[in-house]
N, C-alpha and C. Protein backbone atom coordinates (compact mmCIF):
# COMPACT_ATOMS: atom_id res chain seq x y z
N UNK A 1 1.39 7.83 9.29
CA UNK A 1 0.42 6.83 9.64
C UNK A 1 0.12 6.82 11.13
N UNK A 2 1.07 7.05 12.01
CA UNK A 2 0.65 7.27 13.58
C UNK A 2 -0.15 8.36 14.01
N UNK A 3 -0.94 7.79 14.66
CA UNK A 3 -1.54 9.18 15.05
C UNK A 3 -1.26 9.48 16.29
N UNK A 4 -1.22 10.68 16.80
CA UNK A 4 -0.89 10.93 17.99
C UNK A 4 -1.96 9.99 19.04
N UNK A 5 -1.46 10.20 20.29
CA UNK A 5 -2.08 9.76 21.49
C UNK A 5 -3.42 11.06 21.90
N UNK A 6 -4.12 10.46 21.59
CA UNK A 6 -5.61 11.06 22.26
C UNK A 6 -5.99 11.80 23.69
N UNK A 7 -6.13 12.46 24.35
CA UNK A 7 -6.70 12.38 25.82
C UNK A 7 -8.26 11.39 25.59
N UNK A 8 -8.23 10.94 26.66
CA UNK A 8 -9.54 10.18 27.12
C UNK A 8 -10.90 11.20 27.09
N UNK A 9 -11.99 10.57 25.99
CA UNK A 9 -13.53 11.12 25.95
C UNK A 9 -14.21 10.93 26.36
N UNK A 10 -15.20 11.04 27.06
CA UNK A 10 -16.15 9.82 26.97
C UNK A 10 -16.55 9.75 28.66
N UNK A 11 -16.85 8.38 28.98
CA UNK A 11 -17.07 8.01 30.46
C UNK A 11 -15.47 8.28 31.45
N UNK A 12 -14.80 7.68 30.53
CA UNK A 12 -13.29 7.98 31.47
C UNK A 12 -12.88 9.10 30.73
N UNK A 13 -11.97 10.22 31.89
CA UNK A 13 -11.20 11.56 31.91
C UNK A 13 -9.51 11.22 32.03
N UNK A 14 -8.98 11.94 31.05
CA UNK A 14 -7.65 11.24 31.62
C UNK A 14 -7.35 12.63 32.33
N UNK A 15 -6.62 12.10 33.61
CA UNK A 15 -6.07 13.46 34.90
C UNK A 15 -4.45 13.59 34.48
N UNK A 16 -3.65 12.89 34.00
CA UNK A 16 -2.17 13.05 33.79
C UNK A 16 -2.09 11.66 33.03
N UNK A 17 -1.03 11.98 32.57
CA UNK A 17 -0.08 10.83 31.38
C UNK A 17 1.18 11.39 31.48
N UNK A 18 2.25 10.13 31.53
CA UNK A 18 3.57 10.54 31.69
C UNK A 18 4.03 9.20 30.81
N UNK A 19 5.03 9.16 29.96
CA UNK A 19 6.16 8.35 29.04
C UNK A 19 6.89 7.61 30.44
N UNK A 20 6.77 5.95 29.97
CA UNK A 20 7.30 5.60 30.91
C UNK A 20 8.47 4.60 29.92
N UNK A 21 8.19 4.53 28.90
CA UNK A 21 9.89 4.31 28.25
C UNK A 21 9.19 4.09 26.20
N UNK A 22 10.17 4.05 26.14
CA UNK A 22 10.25 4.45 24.81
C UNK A 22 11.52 3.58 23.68
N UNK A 23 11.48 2.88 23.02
CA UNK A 23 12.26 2.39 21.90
C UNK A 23 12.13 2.72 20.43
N UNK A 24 13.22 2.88 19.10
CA UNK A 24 12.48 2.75 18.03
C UNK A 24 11.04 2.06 17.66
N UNK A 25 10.47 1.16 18.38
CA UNK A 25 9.33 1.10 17.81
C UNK A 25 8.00 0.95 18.40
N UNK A 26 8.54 1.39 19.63
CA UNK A 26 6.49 1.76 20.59
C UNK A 26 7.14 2.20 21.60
N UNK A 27 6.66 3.41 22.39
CA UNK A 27 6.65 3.43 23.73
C UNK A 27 5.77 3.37 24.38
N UNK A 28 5.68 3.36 26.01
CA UNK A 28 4.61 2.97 26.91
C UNK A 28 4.35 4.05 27.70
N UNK A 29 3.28 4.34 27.82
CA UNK A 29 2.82 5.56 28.74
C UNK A 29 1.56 4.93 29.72
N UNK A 30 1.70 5.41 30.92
CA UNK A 30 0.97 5.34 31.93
C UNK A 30 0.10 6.64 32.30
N UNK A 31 -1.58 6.42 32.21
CA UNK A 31 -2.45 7.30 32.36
C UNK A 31 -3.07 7.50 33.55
N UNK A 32 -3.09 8.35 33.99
CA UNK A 32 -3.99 8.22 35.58
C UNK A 32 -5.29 8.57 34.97
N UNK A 33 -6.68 8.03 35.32
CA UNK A 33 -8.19 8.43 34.60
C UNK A 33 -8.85 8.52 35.86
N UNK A 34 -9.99 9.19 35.56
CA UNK A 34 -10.84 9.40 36.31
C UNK A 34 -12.21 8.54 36.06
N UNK A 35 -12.84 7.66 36.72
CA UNK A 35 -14.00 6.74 35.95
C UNK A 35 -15.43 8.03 36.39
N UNK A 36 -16.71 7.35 35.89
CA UNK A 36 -17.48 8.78 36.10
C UNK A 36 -18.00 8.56 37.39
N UNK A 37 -17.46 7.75 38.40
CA UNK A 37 -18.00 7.69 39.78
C UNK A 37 -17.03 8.63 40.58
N UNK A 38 -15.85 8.98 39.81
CA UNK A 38 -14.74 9.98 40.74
C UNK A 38 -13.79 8.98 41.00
N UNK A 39 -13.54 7.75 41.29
CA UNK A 39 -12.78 6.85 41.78
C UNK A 39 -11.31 7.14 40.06
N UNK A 40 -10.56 6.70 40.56
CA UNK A 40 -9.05 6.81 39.83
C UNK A 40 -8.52 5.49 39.36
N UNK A 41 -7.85 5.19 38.49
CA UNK A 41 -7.36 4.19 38.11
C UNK A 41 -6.03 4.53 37.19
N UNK A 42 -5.53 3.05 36.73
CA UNK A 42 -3.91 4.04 35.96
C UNK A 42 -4.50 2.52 34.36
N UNK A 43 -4.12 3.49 33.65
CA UNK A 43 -4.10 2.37 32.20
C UNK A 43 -2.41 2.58 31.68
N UNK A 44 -2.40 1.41 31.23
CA UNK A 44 -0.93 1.45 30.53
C UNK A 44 -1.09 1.47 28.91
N UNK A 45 -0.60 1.83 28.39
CA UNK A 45 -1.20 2.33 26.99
C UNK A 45 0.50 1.93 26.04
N UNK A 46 0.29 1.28 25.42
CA UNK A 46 1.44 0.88 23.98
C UNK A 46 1.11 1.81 22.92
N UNK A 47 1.72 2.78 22.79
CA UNK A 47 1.38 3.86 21.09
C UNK A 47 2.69 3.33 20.31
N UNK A 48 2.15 2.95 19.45
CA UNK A 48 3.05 2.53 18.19
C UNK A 48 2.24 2.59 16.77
N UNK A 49 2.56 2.85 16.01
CA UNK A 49 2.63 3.26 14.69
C UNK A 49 1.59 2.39 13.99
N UNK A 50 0.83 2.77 13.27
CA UNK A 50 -0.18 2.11 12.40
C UNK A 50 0.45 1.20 11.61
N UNK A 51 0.22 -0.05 11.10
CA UNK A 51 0.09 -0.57 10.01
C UNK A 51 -0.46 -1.43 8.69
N UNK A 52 0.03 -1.83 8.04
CA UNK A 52 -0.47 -2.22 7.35
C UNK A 52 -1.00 -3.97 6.88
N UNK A 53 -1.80 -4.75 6.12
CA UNK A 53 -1.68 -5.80 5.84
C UNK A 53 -2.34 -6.62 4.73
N UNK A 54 -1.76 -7.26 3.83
CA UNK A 54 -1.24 -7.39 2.00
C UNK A 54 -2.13 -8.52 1.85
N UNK A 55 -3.66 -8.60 1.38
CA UNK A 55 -3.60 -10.33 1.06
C UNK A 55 -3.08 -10.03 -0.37
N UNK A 56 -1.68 -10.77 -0.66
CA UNK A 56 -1.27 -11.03 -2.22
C UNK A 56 -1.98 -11.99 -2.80
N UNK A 57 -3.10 -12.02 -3.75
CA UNK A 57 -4.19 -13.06 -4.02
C UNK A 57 -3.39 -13.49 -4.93
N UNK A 58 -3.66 -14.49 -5.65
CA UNK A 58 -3.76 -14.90 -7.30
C UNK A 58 -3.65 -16.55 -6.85
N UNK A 59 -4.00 -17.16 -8.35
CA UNK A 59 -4.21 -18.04 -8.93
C UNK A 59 -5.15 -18.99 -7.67
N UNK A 60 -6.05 -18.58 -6.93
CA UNK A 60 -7.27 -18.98 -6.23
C UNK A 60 -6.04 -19.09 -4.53
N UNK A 61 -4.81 -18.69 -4.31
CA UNK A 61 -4.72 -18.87 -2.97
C UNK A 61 -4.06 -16.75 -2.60
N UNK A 62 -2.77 -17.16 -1.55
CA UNK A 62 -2.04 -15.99 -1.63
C UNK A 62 -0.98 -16.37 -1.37
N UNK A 63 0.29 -15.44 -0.89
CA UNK A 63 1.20 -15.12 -0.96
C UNK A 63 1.62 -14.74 1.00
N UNK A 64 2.22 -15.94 1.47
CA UNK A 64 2.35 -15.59 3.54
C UNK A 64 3.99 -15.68 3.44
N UNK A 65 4.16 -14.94 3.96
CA UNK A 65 5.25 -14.82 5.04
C UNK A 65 5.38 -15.39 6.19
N UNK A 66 6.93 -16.04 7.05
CA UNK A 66 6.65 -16.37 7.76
C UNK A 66 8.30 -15.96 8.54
N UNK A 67 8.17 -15.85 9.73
CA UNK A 67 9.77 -15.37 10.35
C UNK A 67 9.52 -16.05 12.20
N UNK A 68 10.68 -15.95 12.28
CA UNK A 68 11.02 -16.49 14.12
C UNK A 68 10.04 -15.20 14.47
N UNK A 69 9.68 -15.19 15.43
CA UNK A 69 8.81 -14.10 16.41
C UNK A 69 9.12 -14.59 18.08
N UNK A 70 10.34 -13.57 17.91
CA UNK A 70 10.87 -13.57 19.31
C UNK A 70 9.51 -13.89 20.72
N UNK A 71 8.92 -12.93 20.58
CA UNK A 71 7.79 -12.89 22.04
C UNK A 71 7.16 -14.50 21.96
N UNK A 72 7.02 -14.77 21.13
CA UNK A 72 6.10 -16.33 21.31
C UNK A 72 6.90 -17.45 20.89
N UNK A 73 8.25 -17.09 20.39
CA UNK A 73 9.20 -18.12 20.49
C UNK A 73 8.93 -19.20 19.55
N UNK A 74 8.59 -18.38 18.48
CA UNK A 74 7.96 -19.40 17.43
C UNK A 74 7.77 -19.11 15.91
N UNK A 75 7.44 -19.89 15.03
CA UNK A 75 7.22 -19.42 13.21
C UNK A 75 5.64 -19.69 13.26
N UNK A 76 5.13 -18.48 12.43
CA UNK A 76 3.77 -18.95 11.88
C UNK A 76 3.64 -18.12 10.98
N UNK A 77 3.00 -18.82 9.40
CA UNK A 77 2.72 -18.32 8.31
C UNK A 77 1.78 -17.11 8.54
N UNK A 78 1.78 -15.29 7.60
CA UNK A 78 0.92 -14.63 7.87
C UNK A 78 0.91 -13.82 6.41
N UNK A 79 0.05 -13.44 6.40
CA UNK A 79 -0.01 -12.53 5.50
C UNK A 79 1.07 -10.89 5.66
N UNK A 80 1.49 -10.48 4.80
CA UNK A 80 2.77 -9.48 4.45
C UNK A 80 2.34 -8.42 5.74
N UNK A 81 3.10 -8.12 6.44
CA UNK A 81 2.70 -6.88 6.87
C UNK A 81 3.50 -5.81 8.10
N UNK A 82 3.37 -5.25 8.11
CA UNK A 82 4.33 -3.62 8.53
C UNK A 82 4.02 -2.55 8.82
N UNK A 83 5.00 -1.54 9.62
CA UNK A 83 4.78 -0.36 9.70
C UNK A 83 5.76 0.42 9.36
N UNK A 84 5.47 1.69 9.43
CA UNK A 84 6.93 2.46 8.65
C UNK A 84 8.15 2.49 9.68
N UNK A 85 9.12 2.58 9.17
CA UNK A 85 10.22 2.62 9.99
C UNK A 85 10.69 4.02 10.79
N UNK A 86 10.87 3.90 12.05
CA UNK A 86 10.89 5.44 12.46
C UNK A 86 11.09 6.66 11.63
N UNK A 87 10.75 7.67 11.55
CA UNK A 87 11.13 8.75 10.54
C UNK A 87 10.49 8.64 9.17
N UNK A 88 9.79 7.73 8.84
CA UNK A 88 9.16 7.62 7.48
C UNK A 88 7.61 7.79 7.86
N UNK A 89 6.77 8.76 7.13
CA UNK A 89 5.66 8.40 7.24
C UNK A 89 4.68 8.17 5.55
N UNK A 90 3.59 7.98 5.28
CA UNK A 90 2.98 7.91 4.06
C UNK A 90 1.46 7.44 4.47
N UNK A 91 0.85 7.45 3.32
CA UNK A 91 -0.85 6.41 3.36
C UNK A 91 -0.59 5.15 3.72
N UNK A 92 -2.15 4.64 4.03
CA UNK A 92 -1.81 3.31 4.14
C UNK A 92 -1.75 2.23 3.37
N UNK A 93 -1.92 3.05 1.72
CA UNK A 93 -1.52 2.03 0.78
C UNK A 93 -0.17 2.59 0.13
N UNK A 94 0.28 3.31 0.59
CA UNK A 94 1.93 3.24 0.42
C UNK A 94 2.77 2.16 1.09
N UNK A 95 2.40 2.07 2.33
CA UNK A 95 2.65 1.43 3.28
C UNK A 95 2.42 0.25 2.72
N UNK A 96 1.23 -0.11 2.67
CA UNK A 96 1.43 -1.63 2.50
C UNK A 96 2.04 -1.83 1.02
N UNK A 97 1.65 -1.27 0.13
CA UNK A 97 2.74 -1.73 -1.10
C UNK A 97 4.29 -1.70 -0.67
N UNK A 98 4.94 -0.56 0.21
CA UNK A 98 6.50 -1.05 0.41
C UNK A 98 6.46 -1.92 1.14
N UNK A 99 5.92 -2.72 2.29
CA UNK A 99 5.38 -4.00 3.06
C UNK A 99 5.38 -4.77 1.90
N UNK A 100 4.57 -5.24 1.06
CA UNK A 100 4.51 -5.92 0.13
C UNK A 100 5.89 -6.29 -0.76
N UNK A 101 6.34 -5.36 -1.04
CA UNK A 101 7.66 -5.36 -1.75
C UNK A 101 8.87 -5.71 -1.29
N UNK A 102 9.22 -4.97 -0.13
CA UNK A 102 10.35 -5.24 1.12
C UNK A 102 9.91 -6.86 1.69
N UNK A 103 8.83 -7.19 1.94
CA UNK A 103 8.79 -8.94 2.38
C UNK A 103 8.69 -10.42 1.16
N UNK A 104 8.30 -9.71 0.15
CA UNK A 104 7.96 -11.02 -0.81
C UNK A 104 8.95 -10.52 -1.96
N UNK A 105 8.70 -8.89 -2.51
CA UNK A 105 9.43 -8.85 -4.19
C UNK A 105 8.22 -8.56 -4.89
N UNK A 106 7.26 -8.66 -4.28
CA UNK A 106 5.85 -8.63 -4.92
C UNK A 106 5.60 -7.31 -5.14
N UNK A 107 5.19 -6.78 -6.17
CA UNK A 107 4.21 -5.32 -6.37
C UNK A 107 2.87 -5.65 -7.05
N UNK A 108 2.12 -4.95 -6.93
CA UNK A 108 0.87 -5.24 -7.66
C UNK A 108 -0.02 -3.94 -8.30
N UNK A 109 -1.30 -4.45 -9.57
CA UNK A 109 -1.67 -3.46 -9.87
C UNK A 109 -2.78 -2.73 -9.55
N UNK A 110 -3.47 -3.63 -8.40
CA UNK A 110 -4.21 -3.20 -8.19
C UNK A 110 -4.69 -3.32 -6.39
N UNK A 111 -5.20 -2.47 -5.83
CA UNK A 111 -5.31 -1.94 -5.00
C UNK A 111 -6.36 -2.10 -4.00
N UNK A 112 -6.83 -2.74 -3.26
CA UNK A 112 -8.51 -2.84 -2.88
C UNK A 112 -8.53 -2.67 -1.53
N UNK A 113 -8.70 -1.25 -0.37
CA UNK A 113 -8.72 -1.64 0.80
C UNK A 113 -10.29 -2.21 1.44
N UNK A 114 -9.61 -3.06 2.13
CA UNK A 114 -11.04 -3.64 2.80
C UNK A 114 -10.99 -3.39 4.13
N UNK A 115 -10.98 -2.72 4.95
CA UNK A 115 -10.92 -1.90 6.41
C UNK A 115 -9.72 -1.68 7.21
N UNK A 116 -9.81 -1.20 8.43
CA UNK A 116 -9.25 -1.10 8.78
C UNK A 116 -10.13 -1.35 11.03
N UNK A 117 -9.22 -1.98 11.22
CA UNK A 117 -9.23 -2.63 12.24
C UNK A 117 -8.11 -1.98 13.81
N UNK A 118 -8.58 -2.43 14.79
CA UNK A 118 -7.42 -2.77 16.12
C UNK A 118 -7.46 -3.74 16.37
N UNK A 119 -5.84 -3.90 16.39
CA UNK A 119 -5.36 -5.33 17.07
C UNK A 119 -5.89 -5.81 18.11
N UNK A 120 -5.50 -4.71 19.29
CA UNK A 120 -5.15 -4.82 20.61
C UNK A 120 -5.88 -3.39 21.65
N UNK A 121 -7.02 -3.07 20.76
CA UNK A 121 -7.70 -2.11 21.75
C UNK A 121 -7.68 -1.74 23.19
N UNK A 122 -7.51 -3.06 23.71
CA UNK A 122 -7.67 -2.52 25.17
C UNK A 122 -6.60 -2.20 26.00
N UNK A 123 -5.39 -1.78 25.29
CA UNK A 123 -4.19 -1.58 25.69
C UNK A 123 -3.33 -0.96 24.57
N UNK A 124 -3.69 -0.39 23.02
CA UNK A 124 -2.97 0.31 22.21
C UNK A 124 -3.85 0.98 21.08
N UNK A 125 -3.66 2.28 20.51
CA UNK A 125 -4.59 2.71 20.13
C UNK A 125 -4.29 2.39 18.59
N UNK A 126 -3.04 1.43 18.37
CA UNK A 126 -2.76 0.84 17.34
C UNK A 126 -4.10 0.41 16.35
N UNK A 127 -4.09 0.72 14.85
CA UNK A 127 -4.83 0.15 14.15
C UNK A 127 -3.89 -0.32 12.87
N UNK A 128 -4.33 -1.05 12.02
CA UNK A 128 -4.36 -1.91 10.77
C UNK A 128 -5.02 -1.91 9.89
N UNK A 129 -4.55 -1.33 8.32
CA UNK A 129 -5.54 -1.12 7.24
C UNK A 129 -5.30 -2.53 6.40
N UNK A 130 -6.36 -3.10 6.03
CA UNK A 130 -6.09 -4.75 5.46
C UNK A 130 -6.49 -4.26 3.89
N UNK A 131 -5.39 -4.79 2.93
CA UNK A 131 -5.60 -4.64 1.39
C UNK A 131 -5.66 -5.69 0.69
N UNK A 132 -6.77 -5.77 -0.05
CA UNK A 132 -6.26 -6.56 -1.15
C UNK A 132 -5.13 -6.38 -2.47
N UNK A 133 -4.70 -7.05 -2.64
CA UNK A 133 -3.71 -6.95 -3.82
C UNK A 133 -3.42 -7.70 -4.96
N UNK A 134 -4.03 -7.35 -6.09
CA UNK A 134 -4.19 -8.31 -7.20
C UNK A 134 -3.22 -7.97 -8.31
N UNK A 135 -3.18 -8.96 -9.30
CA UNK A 135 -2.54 -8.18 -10.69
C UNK A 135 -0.85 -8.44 -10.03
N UNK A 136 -0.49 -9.47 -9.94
CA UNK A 136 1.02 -9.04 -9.05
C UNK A 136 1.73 -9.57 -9.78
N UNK A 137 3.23 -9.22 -10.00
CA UNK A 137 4.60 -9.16 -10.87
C UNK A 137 5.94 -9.61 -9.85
N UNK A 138 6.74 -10.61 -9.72
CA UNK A 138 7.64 -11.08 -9.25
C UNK A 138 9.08 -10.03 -9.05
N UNK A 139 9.37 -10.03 -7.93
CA UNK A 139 10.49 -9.20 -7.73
C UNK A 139 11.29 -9.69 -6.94
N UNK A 140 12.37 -8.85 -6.35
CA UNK A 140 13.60 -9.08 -5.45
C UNK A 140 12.75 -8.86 -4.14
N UNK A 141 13.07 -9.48 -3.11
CA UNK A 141 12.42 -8.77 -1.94
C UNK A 141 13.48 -8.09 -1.12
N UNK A 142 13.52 -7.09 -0.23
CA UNK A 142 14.19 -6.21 0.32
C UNK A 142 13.86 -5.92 1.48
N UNK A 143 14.16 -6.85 2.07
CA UNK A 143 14.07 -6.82 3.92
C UNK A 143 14.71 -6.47 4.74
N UNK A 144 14.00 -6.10 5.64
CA UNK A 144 14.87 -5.59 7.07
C UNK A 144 15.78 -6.43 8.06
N UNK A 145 16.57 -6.02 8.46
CA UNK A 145 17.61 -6.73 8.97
C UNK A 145 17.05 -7.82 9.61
N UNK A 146 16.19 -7.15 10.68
CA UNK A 146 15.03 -8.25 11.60
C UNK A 146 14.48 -9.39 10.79
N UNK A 147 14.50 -9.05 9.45
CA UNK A 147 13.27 -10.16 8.67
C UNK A 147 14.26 -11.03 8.30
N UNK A 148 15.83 -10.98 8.66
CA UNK A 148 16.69 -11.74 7.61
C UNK A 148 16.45 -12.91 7.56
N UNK A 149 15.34 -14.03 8.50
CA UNK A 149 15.21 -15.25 8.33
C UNK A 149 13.47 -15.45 8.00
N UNK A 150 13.10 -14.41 7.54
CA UNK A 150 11.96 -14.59 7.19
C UNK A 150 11.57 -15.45 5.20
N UNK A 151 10.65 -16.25 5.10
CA UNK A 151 10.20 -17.07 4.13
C UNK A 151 9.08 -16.80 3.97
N UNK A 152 9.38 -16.84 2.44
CA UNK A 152 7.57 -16.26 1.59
C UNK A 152 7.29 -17.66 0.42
N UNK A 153 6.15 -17.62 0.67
CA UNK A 153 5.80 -19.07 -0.25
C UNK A 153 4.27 -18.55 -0.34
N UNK A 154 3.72 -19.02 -1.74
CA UNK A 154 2.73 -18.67 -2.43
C UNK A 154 1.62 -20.13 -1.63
N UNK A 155 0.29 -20.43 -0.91
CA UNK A 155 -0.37 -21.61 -0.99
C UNK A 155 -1.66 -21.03 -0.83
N UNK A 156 -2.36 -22.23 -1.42
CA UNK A 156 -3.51 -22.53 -2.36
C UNK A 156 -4.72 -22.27 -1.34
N UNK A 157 -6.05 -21.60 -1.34
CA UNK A 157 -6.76 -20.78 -0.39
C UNK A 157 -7.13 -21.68 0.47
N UNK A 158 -7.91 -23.12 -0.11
CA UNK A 158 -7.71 -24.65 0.77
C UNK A 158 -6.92 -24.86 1.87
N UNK A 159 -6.02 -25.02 1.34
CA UNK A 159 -4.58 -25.07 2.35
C UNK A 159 -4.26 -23.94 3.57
N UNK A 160 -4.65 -22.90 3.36
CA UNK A 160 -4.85 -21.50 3.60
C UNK A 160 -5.51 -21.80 5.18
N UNK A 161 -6.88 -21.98 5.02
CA UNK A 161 -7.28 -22.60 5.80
C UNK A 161 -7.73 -24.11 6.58
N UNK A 162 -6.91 -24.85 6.29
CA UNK A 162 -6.65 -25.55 6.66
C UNK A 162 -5.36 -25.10 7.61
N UNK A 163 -4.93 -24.38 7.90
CA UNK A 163 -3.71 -23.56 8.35
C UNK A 163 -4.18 -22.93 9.48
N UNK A 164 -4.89 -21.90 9.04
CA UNK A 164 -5.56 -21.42 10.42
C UNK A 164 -6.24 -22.48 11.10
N UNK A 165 -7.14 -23.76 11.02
CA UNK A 165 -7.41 -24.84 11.73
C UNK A 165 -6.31 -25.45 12.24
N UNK A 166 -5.61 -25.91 11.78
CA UNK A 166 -4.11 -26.33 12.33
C UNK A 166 -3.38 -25.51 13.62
N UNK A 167 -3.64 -24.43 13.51
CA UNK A 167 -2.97 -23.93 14.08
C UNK A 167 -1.20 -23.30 13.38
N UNK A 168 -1.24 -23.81 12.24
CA UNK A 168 -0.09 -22.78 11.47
C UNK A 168 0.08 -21.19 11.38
N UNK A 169 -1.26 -20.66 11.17
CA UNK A 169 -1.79 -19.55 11.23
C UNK A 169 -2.39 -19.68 12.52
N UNK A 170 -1.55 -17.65 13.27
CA UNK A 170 -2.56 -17.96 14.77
C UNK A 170 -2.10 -16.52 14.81
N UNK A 171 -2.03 -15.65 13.54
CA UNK A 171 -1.82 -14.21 13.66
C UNK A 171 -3.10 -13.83 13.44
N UNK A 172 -3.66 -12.67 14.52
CA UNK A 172 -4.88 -12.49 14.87
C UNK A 172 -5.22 -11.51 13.43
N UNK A 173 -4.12 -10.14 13.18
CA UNK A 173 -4.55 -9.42 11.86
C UNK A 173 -4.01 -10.54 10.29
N UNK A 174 -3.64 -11.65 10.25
CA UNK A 174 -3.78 -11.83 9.28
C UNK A 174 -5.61 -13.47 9.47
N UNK A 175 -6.16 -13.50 10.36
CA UNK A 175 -7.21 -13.84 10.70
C UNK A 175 -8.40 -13.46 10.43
N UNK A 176 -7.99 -11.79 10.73
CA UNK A 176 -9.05 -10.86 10.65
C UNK A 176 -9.11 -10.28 9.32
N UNK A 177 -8.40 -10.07 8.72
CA UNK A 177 -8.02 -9.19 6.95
C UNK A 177 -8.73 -10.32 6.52
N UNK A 178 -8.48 -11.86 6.86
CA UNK A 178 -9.55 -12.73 5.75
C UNK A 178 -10.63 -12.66 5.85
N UNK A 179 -11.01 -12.62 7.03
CA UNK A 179 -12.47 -12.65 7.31
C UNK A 179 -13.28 -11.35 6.38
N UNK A 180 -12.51 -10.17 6.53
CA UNK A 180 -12.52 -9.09 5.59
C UNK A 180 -12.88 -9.34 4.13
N UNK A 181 -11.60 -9.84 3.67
CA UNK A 181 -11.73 -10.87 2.50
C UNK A 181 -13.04 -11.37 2.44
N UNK A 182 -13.46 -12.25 2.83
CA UNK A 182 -14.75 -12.74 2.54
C UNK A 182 -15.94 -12.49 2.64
N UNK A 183 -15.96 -11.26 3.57
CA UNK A 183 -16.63 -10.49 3.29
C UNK A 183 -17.00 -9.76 2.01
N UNK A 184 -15.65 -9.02 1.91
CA UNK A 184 -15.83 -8.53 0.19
C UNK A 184 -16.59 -9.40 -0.77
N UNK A 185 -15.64 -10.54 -0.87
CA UNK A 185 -16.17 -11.17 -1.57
C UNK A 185 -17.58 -11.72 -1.45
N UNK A 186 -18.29 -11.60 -0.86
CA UNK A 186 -19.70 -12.24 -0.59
C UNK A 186 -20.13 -10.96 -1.21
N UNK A 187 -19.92 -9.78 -0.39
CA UNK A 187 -20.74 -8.33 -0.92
C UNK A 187 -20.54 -8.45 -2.68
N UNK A 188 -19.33 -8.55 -3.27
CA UNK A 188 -19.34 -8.39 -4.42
C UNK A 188 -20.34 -9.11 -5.50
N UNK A 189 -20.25 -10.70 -4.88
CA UNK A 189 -20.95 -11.88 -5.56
C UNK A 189 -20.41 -12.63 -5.99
């Protein structure tokens, strides 16, 4: 699912890139570019791994997850979602079905991607494929160590948003996958 790091097309040239640190799950590289006036500048660039994100629909709402999130020091309900774990790669509806499975227990039968998006463009070349997921069957869920205090609860599409107004929901890709969502759904009828 990752794709490599790009050189720069376009109006900006990249002149050098060097790894300026690296963990299991993103490292940071610093680019020196050239803008098309000749003048130089440095971008800092986050490459980390594509992923994925689950609306689990049924009975008119879905299916959110919710866990501590160290950086903002806080819980907020989101829709399922992941990337592969170092050393694993697959599609991006592999991906999100083991996302799906590993956070809720949930599998489903059916499959619907509705795009694929960037988070955080102006600083990672990171993207996000948003799925729908219907037809779903109750399971064990099988989480990652990190997720061990994470909670999945099924609520009603109402409530849903009323959530993102609240401010319960304030995850930008599970924001954006709905909007997706409703999209579809308008195109469909």
């Amino acid at each position: 699912m990752a794709r490599p790091a790009k050189p720069a097309s376009g109006p900006i040239r990249t002149v050098s890139s060097r790894e300026v640190y690296r963990n299991p799950w993103l490292s940071l590289r610093e680019d020196v570019v050239e803008r098309p006036d000749g003048t130089r500048g440095i971008y800092s660039v986050v490459d980390r791994p594509d992923y994925a994100v689950v609306i689990a629909a049924e009975r008119g709402g879905f299916h959110l997850v919710d866990q501590y999130r160290y950086p903002i020091r806080g819980r907020y309900w989101e829709f399922p979602q992941g990337c592969f774990p170092q050393g694993r790669t697959g599609t991006a509806e592999e991906l999100g079905r083991a996302e799906l499975a590993e956070e809720t227990g949930l599998s489903a039968a059916s499959w619907t991607p509705l795009g694929t998006l960037y988070g955080w463009h102006g600083a990672s070349g990171q993207a996000f494929t948003v799925f729908l997921a219907t037809g779903l069957s109750a399971g064990t869920p099988r989480r990652e160590h990190e997720e061990q205090d994470m909670r999945h609860r099924w609520f009603p599409r109402a409530e849903f948003e009323r959530m993102i107004r609240a401010g319960s929901i304030r995850d930008d890709s599970t924001v954006a996958a709905y909007l997706l969502l409703l999209m579809h759904e308008r195109e469909a009828g």
